[in-house]
PDB file of N, CA and C in Angstrom:
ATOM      1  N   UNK A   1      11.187  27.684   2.830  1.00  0.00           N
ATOM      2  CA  UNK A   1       9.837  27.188   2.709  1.00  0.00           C
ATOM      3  C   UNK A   1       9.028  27.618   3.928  1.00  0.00           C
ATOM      4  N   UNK A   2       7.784  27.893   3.627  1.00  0.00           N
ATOM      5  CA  UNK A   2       7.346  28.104   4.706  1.00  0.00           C
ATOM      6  C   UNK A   2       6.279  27.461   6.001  1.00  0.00           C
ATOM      7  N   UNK A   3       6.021  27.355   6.757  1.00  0.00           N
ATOM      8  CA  UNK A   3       5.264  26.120   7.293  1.00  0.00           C
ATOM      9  C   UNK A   3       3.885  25.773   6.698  1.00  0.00           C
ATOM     10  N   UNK A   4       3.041  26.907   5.959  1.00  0.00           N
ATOM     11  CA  UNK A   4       2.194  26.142   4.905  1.00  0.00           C
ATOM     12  C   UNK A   4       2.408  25.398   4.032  1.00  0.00           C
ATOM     13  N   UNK A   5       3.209  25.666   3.377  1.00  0.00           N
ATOM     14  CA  UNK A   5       3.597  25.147   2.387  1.00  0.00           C
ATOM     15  C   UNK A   5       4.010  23.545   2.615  1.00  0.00           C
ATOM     16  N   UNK A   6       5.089  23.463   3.700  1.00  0.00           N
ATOM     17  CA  UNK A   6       5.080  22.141   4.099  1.00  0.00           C
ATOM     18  C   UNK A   6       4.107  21.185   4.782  1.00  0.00           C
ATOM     19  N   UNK A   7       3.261  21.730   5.151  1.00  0.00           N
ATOM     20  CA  UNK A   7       2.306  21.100   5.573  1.00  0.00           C
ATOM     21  C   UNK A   7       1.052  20.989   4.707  1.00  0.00           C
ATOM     22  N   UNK A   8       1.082  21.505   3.356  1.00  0.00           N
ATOM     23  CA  UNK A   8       0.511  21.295   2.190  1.00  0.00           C
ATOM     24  C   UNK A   8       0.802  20.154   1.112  1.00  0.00           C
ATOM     25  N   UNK A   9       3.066  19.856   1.179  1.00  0.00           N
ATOM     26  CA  UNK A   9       3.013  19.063   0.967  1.00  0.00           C
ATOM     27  C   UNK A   9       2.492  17.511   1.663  1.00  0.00           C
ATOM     28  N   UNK A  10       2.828  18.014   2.756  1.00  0.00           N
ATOM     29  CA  UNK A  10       2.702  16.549   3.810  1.00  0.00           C
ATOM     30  C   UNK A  10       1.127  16.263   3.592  1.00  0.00           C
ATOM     31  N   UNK A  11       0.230  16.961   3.112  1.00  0.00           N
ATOM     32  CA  UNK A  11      -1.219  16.435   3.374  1.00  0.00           C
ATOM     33  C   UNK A  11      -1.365  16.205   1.659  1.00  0.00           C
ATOM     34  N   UNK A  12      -0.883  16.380   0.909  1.00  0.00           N
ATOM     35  CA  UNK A  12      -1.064  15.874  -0.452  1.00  0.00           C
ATOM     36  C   UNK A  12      -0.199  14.562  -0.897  1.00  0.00           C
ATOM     37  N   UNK A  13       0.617  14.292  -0.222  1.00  0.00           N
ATOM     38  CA  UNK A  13       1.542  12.894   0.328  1.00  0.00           C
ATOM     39  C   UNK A  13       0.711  12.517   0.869  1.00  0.00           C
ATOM     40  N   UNK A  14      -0.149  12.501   2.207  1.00  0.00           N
ATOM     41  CA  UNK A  14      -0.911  11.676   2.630  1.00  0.00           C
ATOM     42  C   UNK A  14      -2.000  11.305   1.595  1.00  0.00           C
ATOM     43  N   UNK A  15      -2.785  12.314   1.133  1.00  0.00           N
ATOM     44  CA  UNK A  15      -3.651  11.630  -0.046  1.00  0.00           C
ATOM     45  C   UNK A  15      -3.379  10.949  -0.863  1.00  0.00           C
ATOM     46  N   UNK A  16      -1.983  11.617  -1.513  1.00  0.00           N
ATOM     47  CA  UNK A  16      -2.080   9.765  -2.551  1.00  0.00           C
ATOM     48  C   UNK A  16      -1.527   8.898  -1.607  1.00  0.00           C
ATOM     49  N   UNK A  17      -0.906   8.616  -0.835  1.00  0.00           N
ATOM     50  CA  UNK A  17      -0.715   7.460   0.037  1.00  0.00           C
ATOM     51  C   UNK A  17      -2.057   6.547   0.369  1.00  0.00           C
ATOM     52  N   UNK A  18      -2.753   7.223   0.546  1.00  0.00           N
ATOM     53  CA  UNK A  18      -4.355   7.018   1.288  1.00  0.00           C
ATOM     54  C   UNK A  18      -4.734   6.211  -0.136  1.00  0.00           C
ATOM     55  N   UNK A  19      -4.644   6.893  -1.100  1.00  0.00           N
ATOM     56  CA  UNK A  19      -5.350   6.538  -2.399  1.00  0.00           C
ATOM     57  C   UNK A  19      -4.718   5.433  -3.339  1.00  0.00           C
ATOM     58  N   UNK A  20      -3.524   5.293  -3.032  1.00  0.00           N
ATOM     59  CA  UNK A  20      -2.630   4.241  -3.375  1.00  0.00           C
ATOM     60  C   UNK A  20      -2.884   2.614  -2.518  1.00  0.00           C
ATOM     61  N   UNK A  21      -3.193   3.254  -1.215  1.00  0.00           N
ATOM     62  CA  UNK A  21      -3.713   1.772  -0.087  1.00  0.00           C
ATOM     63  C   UNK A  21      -5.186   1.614  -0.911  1.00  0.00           C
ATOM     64  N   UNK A  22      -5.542   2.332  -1.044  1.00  0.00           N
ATOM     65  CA  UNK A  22      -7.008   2.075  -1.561  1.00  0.00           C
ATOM     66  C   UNK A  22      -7.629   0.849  -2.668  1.00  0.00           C
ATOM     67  N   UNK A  23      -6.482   1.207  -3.589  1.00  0.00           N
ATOM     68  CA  UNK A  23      -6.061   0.500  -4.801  1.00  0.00           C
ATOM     69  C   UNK A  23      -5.559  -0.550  -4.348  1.00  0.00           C
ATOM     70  N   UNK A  24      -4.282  -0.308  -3.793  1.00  0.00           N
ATOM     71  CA  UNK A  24      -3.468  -1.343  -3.818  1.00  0.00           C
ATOM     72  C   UNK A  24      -2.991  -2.422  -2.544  1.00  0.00           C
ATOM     73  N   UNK A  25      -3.198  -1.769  -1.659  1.00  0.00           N
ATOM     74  CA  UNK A  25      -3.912  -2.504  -0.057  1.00  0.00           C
ATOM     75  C   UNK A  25      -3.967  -4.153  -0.321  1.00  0.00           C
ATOM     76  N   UNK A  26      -3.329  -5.004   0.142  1.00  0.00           N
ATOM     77  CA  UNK A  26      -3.573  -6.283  -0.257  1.00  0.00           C
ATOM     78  C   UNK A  26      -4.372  -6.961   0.997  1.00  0.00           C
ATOM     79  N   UNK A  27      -5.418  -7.242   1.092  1.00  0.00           N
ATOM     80  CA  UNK A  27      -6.194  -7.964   2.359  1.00  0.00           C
ATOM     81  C   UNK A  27      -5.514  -9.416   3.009  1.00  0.00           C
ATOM     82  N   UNK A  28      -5.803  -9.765   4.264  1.00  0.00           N
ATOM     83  CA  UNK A  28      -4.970 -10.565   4.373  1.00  0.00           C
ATOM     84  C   UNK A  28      -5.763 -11.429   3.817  1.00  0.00           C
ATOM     85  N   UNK A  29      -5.403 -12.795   3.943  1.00  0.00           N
ATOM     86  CA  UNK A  29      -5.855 -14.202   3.559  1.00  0.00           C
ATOM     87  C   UNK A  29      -6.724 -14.741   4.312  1.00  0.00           C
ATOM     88  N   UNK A  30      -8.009 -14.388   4.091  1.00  0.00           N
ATOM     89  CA  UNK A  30      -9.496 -15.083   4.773  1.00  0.00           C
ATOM     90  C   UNK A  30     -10.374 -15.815   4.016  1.00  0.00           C
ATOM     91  N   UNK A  31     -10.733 -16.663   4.262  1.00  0.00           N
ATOM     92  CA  UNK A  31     -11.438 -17.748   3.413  1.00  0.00           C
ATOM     93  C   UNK A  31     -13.061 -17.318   3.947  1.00  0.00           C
ATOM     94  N   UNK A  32     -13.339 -16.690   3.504  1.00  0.00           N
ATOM     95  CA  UNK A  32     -14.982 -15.964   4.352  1.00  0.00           C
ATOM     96  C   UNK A  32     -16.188 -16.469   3.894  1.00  0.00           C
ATOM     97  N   UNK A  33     -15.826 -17.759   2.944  1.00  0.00           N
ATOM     98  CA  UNK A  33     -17.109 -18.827   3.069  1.00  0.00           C
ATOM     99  C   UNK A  33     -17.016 -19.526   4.300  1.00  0.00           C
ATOM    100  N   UNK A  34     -15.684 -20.103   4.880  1.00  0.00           N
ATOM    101  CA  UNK A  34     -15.464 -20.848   6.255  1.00  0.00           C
ATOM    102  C   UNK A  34     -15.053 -21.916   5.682  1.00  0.00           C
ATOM    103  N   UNK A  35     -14.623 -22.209   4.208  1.00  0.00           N
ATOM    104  CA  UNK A  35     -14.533 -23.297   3.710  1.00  0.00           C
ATOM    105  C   UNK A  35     -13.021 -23.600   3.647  1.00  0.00           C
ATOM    106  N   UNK A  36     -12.030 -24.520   4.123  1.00  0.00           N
ATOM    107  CA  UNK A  36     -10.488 -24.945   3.624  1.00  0.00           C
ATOM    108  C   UNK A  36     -10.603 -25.882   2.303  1.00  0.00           C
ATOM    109  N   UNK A  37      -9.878 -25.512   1.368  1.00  0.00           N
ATOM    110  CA  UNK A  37      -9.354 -26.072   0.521  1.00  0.00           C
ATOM    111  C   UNK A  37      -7.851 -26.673   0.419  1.00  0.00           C
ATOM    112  N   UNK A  38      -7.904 -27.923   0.004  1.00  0.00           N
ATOM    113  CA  UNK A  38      -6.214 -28.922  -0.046  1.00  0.00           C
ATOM    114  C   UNK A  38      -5.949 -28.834  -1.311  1.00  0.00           C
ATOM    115  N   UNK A  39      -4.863 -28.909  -1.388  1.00  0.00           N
ATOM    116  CA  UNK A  39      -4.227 -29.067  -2.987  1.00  0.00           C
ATOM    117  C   UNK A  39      -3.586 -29.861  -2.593  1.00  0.00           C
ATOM    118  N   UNK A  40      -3.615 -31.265  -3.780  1.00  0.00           N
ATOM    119  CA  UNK A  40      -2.747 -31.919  -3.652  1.00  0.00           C
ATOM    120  C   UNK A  40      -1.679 -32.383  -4.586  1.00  0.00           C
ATOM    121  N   UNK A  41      -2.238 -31.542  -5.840  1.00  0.00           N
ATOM    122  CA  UNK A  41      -1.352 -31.738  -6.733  1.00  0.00           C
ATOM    123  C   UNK A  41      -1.297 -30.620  -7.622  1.00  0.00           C
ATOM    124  N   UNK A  42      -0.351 -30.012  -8.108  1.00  0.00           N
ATOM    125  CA  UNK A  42      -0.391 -28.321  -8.612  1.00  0.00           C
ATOM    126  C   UNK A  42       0.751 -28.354  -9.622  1.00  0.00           C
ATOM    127  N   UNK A  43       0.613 -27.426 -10.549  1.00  0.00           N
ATOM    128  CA  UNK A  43       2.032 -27.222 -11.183  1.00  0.00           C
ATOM    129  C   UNK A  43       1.844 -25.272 -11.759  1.00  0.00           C
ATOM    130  N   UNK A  44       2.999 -25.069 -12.093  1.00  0.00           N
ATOM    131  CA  UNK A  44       3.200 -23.635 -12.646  1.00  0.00           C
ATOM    132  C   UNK A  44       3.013 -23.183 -13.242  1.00  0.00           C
ATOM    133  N   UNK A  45       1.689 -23.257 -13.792  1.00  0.00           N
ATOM    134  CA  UNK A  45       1.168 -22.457 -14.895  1.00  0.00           C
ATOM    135  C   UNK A  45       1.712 -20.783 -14.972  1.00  0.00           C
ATOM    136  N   UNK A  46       1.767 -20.691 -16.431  1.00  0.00           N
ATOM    137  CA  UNK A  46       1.704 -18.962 -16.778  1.00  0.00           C
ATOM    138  C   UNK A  46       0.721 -18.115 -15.469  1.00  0.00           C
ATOM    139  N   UNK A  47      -0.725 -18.707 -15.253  1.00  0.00           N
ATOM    140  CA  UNK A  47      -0.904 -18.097 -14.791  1.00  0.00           C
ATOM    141  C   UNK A  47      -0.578 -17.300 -13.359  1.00  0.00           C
ATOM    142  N   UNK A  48      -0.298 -18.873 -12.690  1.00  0.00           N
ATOM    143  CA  UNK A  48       0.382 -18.473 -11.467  1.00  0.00           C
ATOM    144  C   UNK A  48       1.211 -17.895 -11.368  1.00  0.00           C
ATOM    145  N   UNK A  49       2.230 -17.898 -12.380  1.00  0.00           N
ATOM    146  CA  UNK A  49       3.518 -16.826 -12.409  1.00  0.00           C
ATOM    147  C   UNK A  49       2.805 -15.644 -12.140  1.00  0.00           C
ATOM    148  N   UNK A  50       1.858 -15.171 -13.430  1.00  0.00           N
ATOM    149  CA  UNK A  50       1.269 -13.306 -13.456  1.00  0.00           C
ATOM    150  C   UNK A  50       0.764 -13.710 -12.162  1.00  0.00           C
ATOM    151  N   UNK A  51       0.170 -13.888 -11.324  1.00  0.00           N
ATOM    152  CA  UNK A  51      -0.802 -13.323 -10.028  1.00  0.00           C
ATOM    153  C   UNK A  51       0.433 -13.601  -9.016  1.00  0.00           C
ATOM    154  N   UNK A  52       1.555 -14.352  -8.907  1.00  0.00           N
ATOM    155  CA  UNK A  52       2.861 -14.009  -8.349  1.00  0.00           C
ATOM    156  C   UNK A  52       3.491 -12.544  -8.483  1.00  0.00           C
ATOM    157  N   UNK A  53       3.516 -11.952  -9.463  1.00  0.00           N
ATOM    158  CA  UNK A  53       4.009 -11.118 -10.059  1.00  0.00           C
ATOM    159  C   UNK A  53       3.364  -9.752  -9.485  1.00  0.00           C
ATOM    160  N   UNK A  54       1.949 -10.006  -9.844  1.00  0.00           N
ATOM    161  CA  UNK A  54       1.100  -9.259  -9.647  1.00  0.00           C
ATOM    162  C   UNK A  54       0.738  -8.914  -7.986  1.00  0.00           C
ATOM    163  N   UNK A  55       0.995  -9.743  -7.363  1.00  0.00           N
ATOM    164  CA  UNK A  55       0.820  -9.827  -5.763  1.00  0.00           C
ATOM    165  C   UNK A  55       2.425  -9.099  -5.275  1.00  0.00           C
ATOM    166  N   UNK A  56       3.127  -9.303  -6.084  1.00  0.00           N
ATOM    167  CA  UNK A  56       4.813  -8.475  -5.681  1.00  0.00           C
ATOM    168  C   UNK A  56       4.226  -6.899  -5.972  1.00  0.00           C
ATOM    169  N   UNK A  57       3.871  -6.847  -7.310  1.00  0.00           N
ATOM    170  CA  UNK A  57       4.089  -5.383  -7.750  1.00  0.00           C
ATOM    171  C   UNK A  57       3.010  -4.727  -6.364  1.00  0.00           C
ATOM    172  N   UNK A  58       1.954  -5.392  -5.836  1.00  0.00           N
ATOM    173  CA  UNK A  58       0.849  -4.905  -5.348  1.00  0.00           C
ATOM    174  C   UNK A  58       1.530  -4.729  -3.789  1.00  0.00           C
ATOM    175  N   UNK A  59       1.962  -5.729  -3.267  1.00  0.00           N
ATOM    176  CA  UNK A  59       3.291  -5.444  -1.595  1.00  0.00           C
ATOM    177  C   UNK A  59       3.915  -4.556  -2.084  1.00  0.00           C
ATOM    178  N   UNK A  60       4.747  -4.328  -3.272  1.00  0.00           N
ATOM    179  CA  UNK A  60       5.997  -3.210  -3.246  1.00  0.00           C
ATOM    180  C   UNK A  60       4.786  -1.639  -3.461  1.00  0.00           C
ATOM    181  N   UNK A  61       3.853  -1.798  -4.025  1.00  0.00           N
ATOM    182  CA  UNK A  61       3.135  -0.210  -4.071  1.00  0.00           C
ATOM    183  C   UNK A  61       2.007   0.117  -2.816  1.00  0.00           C
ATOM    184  N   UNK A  62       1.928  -0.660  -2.004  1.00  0.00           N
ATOM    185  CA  UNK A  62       1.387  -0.970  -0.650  1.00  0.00           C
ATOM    186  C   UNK A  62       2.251  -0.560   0.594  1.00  0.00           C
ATOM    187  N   UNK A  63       3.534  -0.545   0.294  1.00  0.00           N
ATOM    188  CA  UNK A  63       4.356  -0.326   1.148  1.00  0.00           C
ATOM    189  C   UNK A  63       5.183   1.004   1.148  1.00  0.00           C
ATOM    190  N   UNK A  64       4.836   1.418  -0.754  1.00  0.00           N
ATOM    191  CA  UNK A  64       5.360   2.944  -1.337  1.00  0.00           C
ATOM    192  C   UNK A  64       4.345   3.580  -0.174  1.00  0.00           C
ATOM    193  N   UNK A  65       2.854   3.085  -0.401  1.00  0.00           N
ATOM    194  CA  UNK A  65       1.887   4.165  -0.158  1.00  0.00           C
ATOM    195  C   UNK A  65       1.825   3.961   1.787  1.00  0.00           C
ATOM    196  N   UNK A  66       2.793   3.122   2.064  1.00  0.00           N
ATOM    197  CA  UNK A  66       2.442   3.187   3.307  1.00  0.00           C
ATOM    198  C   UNK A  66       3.852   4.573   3.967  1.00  0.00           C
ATOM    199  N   UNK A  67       4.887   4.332   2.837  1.00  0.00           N
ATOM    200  CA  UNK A  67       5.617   5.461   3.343  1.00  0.00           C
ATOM    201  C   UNK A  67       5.199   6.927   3.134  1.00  0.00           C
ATOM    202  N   UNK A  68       4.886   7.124   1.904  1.00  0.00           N
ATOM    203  CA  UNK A  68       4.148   8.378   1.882  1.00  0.00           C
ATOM    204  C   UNK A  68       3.045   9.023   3.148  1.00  0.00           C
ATOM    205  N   UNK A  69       2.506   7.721   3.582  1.00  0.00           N
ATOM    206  CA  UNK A  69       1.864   8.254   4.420  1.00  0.00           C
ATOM    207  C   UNK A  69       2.535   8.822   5.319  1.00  0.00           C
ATOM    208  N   UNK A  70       3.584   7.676   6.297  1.00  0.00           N
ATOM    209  CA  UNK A  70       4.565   8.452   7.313  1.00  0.00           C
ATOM    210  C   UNK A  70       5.327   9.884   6.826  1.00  0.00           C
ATOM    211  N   UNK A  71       5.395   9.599   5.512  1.00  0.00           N
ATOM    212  CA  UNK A  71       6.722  11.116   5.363  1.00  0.00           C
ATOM    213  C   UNK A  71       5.602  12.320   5.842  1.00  0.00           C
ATOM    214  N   UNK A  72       4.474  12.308   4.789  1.00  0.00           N
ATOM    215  CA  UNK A  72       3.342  13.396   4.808  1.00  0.00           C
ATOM    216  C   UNK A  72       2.899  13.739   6.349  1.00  0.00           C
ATOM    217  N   UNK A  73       2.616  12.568   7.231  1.00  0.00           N
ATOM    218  CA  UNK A  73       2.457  13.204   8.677  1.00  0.00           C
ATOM    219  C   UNK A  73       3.731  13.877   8.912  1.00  0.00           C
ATOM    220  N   UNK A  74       4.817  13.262   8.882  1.00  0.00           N
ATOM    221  CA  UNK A  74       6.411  13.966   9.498  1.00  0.00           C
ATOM    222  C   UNK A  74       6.462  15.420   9.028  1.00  0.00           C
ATOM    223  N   UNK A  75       6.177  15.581   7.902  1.00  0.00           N
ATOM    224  CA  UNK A  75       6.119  16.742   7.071  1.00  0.00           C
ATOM    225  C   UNK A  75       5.253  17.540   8.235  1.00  0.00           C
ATOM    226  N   UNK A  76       4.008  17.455   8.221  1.00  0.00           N
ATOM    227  CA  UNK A  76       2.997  18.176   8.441  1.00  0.00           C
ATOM    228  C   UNK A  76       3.275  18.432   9.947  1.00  0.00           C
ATOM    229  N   UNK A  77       3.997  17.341  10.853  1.00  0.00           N
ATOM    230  CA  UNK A  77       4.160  17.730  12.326  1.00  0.00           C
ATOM    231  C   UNK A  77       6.051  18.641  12.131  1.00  0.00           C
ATOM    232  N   UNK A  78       6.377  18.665  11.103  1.00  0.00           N
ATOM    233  CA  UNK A  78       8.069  19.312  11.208  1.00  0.00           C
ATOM    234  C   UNK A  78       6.815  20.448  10.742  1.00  0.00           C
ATOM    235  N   UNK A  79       5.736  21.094  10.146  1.00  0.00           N
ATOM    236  CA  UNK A  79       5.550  22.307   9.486  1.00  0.00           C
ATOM    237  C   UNK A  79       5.114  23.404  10.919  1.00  0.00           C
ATOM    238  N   UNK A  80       4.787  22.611  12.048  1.00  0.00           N
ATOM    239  CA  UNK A  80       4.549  23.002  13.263  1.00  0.00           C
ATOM    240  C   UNK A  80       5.573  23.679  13.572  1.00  0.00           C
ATOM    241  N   UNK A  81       6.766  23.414  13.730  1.00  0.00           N
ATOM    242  CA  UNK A  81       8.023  24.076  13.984  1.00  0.00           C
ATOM    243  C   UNK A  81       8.675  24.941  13.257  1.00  0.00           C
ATOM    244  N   UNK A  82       8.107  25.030  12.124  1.00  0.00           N
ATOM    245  CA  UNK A  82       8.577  26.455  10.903  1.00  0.00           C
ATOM    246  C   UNK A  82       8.711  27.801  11.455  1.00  0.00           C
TER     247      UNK A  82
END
């Protein structure tokens, strides 16, 4: 392979990485009215399950796109040494 080439893959790994956080990037937990809310009594709805679910699938493809990013730089700084 040759060092373009690898450093072509490593920057097209970084884009969807980039584009995957974009999407799927989970923000932390800010209440940005300034307002706290108590619960004091709750149970398990269906729904809470899906947005459980949905908050997993969204950490596990947040964390794909955070490796892609590292491989694609590694790539692109090993294409230096070709």
């Amino acid at each position: 392979m040759t060092s373009e080439t690898v450093n072509t893959i490593g920057l097209v790994l970084d884009i969807a990485g980039v584009i995957l956080l974009f999407f799927f990037g989970l923000p932390p937990e800010v209440r940005r009215g300034g307002k706290s809310f108590i619960i004091l009594e709750g149970s398990d709805t269906p729904d809470s399950k899906k947005e459980a679910s949905k908050a997993k699938w969204f950490d596990r493809t947040s964390w794909l796109a955070l490796g892609l990013l590292v491989l694609g730089f590694g790539l692109q700084i090993w294409s230096n040494y070709l």
